[in-house]
Protein backbone atom coordinates (compact mmCIF):
# COMPACT_ATOMS: atom_id res chain seq x y z
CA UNK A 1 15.64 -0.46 -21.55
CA UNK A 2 14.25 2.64 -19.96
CA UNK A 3 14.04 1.33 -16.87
CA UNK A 4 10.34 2.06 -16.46
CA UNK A 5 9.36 -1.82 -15.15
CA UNK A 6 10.69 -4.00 -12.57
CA UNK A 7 13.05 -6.35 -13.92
CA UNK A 8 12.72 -9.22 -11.29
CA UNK A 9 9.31 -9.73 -12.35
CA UNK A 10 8.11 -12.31 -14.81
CA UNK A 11 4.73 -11.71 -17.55
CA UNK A 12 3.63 -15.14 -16.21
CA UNK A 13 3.29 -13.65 -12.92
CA UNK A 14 1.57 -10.40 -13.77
CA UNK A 15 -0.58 -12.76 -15.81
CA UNK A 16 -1.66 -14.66 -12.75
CA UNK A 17 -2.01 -11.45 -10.89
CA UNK A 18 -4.46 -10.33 -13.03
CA UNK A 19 -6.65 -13.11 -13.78
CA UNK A 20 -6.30 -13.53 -9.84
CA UNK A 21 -7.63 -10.26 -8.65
CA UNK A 22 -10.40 -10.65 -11.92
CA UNK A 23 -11.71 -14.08 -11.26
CA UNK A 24 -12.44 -14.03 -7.66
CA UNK A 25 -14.33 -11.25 -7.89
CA UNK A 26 -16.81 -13.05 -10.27
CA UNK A 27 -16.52 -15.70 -9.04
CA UNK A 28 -17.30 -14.95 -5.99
CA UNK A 29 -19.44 -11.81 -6.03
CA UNK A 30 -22.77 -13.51 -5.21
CA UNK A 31 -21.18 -14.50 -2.36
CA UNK A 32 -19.04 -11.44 -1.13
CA UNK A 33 -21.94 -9.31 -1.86
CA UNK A 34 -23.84 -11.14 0.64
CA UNK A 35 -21.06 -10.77 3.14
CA UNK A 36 -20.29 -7.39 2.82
CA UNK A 37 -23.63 -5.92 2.40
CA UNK A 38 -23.23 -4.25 -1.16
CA UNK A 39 -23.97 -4.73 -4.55
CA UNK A 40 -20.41 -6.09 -6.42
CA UNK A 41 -22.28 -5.88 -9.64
CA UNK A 42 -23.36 -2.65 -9.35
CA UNK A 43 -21.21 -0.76 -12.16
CA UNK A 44 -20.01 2.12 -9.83
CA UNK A 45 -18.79 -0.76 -7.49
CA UNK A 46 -17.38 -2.73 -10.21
CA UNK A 47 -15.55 -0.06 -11.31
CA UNK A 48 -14.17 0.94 -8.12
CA UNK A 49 -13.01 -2.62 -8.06
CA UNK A 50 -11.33 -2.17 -11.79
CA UNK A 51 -9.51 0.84 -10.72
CA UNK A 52 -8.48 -1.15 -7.72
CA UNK A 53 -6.72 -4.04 -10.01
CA UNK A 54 -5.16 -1.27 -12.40
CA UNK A 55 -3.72 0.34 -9.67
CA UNK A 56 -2.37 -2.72 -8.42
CA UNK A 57 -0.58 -3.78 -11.51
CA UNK A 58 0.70 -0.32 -12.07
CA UNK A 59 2.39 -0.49 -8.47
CA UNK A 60 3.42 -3.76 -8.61
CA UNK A 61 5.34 -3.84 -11.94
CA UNK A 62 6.24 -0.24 -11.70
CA UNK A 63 9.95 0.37 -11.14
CA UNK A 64 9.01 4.33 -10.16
CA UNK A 65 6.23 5.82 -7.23
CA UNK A 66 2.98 5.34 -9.03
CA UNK A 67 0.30 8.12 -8.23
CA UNK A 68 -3.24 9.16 -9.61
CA UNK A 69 -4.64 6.24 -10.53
């Protein structure tokens, strides 16, 4: 009602966004470690990572600019 999310977009999707951007980095962080030369478990890493997805989300269902996150 207050216009604050996108109205095209459907929970399912955000839903699959989400577990998306979450399970292929476990799933695949032996891996992508490997490949990109850096620790993906390391918790500063990881939580670059988690700011990265939150961010995301924010933009993505966000009907307004999203900054500082």
């Amino acid at each position: 009602e207050q216009g604050v999310f996108r109205p095209e977009l459907a929970a399912r999707d955000v839903y699959m966004m989400v577990a998306a951007l979450g399970y292929f980095y476990q799933s695949n962080r032996y891996t992508l470690s490997a490949f990109l030369g850096e620790n993906l478990e390391d918790q500063p890493t990881f939580a670059r990572w988690e700011a990265f997805v939150v961010d995301s989300v924010l933009r993505t269902v966000s009907n307004q600019p999203v900054s500082g996150h």
